[in-house]
Protein backbone atom coordinates (compact mmCIF):
# COMPACT_ATOMS: atom_id res chain seq x y z
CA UNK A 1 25.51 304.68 -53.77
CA UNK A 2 26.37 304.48 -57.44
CA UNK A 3 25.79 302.76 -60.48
CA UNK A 4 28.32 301.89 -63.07
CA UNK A 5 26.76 300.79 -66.86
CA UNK A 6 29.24 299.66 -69.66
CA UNK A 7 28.00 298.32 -73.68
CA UNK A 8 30.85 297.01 -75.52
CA UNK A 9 31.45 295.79 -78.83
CA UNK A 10 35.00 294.65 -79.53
CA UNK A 11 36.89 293.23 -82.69
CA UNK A 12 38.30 290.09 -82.45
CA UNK A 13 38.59 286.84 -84.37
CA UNK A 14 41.49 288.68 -85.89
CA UNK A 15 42.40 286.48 -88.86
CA UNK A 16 41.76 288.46 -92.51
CA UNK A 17 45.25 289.49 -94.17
CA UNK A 18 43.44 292.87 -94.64
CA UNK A 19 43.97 293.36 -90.83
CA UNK A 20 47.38 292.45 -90.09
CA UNK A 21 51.06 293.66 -91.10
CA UNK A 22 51.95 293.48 -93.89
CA UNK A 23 53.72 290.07 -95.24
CA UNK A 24 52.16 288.22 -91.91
CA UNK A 25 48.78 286.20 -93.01
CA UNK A 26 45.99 285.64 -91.17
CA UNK A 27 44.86 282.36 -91.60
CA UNK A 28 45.75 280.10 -89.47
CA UNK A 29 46.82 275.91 -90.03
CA UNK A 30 45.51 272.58 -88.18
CA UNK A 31 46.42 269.16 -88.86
CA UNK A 32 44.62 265.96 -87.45
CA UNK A 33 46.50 262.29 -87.65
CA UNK A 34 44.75 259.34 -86.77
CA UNK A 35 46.98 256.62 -85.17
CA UNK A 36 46.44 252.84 -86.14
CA UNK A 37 45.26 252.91 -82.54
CA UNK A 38 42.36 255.18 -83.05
CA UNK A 39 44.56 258.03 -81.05
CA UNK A 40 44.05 261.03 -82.62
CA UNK A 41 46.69 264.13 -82.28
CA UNK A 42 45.45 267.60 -83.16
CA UNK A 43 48.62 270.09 -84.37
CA UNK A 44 47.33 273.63 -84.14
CA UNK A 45 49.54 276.46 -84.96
CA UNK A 46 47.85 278.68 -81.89
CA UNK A 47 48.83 278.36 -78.65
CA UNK A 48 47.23 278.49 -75.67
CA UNK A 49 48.18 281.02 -73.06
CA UNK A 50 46.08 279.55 -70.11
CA UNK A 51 42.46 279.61 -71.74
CA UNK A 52 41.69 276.46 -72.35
CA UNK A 53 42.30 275.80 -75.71
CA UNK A 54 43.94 272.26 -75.44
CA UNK A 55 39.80 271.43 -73.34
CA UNK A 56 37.67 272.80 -76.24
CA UNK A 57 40.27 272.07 -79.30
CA UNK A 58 39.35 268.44 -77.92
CA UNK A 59 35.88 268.92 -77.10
CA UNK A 60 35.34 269.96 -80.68
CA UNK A 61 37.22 266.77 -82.23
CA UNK A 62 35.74 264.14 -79.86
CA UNK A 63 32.35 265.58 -80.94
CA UNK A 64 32.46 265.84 -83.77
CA UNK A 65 34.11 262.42 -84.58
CA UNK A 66 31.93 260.82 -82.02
CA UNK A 67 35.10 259.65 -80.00
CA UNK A 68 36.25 259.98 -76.12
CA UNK A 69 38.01 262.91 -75.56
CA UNK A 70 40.50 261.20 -73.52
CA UNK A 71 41.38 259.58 -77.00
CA UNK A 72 42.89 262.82 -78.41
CA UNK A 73 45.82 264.42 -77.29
CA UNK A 74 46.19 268.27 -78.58
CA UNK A 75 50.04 269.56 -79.15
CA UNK A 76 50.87 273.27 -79.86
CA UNK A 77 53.83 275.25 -79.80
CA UNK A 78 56.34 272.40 -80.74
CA UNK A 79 57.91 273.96 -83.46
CA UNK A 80 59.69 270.60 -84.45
CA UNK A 81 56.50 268.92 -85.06
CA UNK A 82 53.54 271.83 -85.38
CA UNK A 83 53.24 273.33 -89.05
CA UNK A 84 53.51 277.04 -89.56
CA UNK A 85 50.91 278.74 -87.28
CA UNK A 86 49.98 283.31 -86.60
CA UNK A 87 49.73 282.39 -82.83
CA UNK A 88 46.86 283.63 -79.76
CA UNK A 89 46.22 286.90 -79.78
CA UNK A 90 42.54 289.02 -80.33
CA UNK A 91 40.69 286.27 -79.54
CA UNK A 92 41.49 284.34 -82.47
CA UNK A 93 42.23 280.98 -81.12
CA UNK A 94 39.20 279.45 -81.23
CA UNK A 95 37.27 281.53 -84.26
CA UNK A 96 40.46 281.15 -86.45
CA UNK A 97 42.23 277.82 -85.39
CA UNK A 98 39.28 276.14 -84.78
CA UNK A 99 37.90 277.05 -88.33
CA UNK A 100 41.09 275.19 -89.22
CA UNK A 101 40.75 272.19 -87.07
CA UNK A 102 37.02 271.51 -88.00
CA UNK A 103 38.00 271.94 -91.51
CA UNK A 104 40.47 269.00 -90.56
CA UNK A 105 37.91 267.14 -88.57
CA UNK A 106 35.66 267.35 -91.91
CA UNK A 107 38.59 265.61 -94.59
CA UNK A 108 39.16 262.96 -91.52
CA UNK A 109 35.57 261.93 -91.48
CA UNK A 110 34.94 262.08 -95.40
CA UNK A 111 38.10 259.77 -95.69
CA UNK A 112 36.72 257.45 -93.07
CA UNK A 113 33.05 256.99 -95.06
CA UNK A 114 35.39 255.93 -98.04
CA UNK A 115 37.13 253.56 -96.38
CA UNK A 116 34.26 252.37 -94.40
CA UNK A 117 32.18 252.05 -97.76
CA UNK A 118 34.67 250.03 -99.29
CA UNK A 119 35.32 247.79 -96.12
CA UNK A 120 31.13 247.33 -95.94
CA UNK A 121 31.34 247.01 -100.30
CA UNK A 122 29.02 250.15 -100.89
CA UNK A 123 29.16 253.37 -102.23
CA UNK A 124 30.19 256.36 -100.16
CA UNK A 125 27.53 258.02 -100.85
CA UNK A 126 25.85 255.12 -99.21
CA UNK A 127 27.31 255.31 -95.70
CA UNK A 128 26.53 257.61 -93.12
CA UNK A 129 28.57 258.43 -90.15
CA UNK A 130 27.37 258.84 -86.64
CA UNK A 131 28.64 258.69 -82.76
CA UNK A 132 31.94 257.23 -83.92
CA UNK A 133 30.50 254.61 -86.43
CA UNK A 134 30.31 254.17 -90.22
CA UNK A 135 27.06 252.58 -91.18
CA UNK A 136 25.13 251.56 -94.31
CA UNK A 137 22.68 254.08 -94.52
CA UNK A 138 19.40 251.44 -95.37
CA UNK A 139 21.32 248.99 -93.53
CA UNK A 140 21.97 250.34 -90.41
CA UNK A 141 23.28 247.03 -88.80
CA UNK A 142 26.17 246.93 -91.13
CA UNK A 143 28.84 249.45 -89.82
CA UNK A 144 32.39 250.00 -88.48
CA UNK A 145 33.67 251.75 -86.36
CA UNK A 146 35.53 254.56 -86.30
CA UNK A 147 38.47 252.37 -84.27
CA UNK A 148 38.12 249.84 -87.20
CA UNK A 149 38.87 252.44 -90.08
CA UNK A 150 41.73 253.86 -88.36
CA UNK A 151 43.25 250.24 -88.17
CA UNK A 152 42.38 249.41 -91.98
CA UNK A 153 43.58 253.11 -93.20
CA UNK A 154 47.24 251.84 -92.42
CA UNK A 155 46.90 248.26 -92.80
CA UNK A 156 44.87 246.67 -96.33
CA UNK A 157 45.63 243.47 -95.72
CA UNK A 158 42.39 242.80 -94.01
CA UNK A 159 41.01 242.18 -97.58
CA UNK A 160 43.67 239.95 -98.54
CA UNK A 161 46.82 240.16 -101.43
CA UNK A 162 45.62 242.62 -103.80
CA UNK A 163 42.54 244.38 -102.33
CA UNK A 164 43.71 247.41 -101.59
CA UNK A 165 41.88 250.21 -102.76
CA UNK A 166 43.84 252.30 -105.81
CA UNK A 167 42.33 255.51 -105.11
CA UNK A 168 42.47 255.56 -102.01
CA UNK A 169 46.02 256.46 -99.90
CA UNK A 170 47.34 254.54 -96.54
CA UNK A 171 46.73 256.93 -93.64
CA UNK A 172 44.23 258.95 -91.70
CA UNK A 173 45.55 262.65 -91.80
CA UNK A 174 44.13 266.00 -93.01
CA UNK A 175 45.71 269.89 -92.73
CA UNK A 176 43.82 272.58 -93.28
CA UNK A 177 44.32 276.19 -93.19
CA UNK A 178 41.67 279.11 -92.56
CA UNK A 179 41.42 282.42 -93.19
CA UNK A 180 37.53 284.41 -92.18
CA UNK A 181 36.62 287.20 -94.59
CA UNK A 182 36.34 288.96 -91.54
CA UNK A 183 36.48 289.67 -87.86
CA UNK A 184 34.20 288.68 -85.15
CA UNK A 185 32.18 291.28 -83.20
CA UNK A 186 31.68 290.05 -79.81
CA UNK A 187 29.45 292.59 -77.08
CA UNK A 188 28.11 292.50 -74.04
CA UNK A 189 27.25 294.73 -70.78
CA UNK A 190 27.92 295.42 -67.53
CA UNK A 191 26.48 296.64 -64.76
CA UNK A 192 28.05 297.35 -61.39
CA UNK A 193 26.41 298.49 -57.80
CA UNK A 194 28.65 299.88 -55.43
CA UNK A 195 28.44 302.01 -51.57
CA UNK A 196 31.32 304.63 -51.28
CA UNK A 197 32.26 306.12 -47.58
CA UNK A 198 32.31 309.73 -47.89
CA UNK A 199 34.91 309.78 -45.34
CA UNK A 200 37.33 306.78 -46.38
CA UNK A 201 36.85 306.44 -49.54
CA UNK A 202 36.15 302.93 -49.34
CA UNK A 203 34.18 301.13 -52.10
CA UNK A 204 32.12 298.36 -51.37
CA UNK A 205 30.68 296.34 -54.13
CA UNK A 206 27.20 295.71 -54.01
CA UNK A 207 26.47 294.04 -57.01
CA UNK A 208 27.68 293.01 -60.12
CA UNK A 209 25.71 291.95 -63.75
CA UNK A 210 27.69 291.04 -66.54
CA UNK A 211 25.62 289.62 -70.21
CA UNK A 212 28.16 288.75 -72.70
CA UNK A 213 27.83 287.80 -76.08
CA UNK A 214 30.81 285.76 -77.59
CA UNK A 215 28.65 283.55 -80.17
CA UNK A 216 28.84 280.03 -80.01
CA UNK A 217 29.81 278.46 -76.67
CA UNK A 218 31.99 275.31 -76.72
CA UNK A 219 32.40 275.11 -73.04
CA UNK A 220 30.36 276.99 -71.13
CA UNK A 221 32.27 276.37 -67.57
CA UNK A 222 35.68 277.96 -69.53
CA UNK A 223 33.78 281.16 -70.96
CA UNK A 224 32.17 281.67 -67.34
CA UNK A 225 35.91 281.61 -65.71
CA UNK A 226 37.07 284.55 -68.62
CA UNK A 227 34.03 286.30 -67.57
CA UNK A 228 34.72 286.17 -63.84
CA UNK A 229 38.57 286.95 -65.20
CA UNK A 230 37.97 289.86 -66.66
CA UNK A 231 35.73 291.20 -63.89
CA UNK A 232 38.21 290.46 -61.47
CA UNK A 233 41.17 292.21 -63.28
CA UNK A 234 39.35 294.88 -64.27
CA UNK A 235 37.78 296.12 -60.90
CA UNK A 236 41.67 295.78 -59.96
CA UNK A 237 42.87 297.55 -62.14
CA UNK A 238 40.28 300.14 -61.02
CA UNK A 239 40.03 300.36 -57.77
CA UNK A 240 42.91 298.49 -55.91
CA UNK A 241 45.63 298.82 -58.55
CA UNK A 242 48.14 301.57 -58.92
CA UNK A 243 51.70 302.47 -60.45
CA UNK A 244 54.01 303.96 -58.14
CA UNK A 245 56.86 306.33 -59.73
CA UNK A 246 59.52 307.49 -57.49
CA UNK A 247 61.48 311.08 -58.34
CA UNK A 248 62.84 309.73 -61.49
CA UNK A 249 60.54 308.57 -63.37
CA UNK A 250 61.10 304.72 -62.40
């Protein structure tokens, strides 16, 4: 019987210019438009290879904008529609891009107060928004909702022939790009049991322990299935894995 103990700490995040090639940047771009239909599409210049990202990109904007997440639809990798994006790679997707996107999220919700305020003939600094509604903060019986504003932001006719607001523009769209001063420093161990025949060879896991932390979860069920991922590759890789070369070279 043996036991197997790995500690890790690994860069990733991998976003500051200071890091990369030189003439690629590291930031990384997001742009959220609101449809007169309360639809909201989120452009992000990462794309997903299998991870999840289109699940917690959405998870993150429904949240935050107190929406339903079946309300947002997420597009990447559409070059004739996606701005100018680094890509997935060192676990960026989520630290980097989704910097981006909830910098996005933030300009969409600030524009909505404005609107809301002047729809509900307040401040904006007297509006507070919450679980997809705009409400008069000492009033909270006086709101709109978050369906409303993206109806009036294209239309300002609801207030009649010249009521439009003049410093405010038609629409419901933000971009935003991010770059982190630095890395992220994810770590973690693991901790593996295992019975080995003397005879055959043969390797029978036992049991296996695995504590990683990767900061802030966004979905827990997605981060337990790259866990169990990278378990299952790796005791592949070691153990039931190998690369076959025949007598030249190939």
């Amino acid at each position: 019987m043996g036991i197997g103990l790995s500690s890790y700490i690994e860069i990733c995040g991998i976003g500051p210019s200071f890091l990369m090639p030189p003439g690629v940047g590291g930031w990384e771009t997001c742009t959220i438009r609101v449809e007169p239909t309360g639809m909201v599409t989120v452009l992000t210049g990462v794309s997903p290879h299998g991870q999840g990202n289109e699940t917690t990109f959405a998870q993150i904007v429904a949240d935050d904008l107190g929406i339903p997440i079946d309300t947002i639809e997420v597009v990447h990798g559409d070059t004739d529609v996606v701005s100018y994006g680094i890509g997935t790679f060192g676990s960026r997707s989520l630290a980097v891009g989704g910097a981006a996107m909830k910098m996005s999220v933030e300009k969409i919700k600030d524009k909505a107060k404005q609107l809301a305020a002047y729809m509900l003939d307040v401040r904006p600094d007297d509006v507070t928004y919450a679980d997809g509604e705009i409400y008069v903060t000492a009033a909270p019986e006086r709101k709109v909702t978050f369906g409303d504003v993206a109806f009036a932001a294209t239309d300002f006719s609801w207030q009649g022939p010249g009521s439009a607001p003049a410093d405010i523009e038609p629409g419901l769209e933000a971009t935003s790009r991010f770059e982190p001063s630095n890395a992220t420093f994810p770590f973690g161990t693991h901790v593996c049991v295992v019975e080995v025949d003397p005879e055959t060879g043969e390797i029978d896991i036992q049991r296996y322990l695995a504590v990683d932390d990767c900061g802030n979860v966004i979905n827990p069920l997605i981060v337990d299935g790259q866990v169990h991922g990278g378990i299952a590759q790796g005791l592949a890789q070691a153990v039931y894995e190998e690369v076959v070369y025949d007598e030249n070279g190939q």
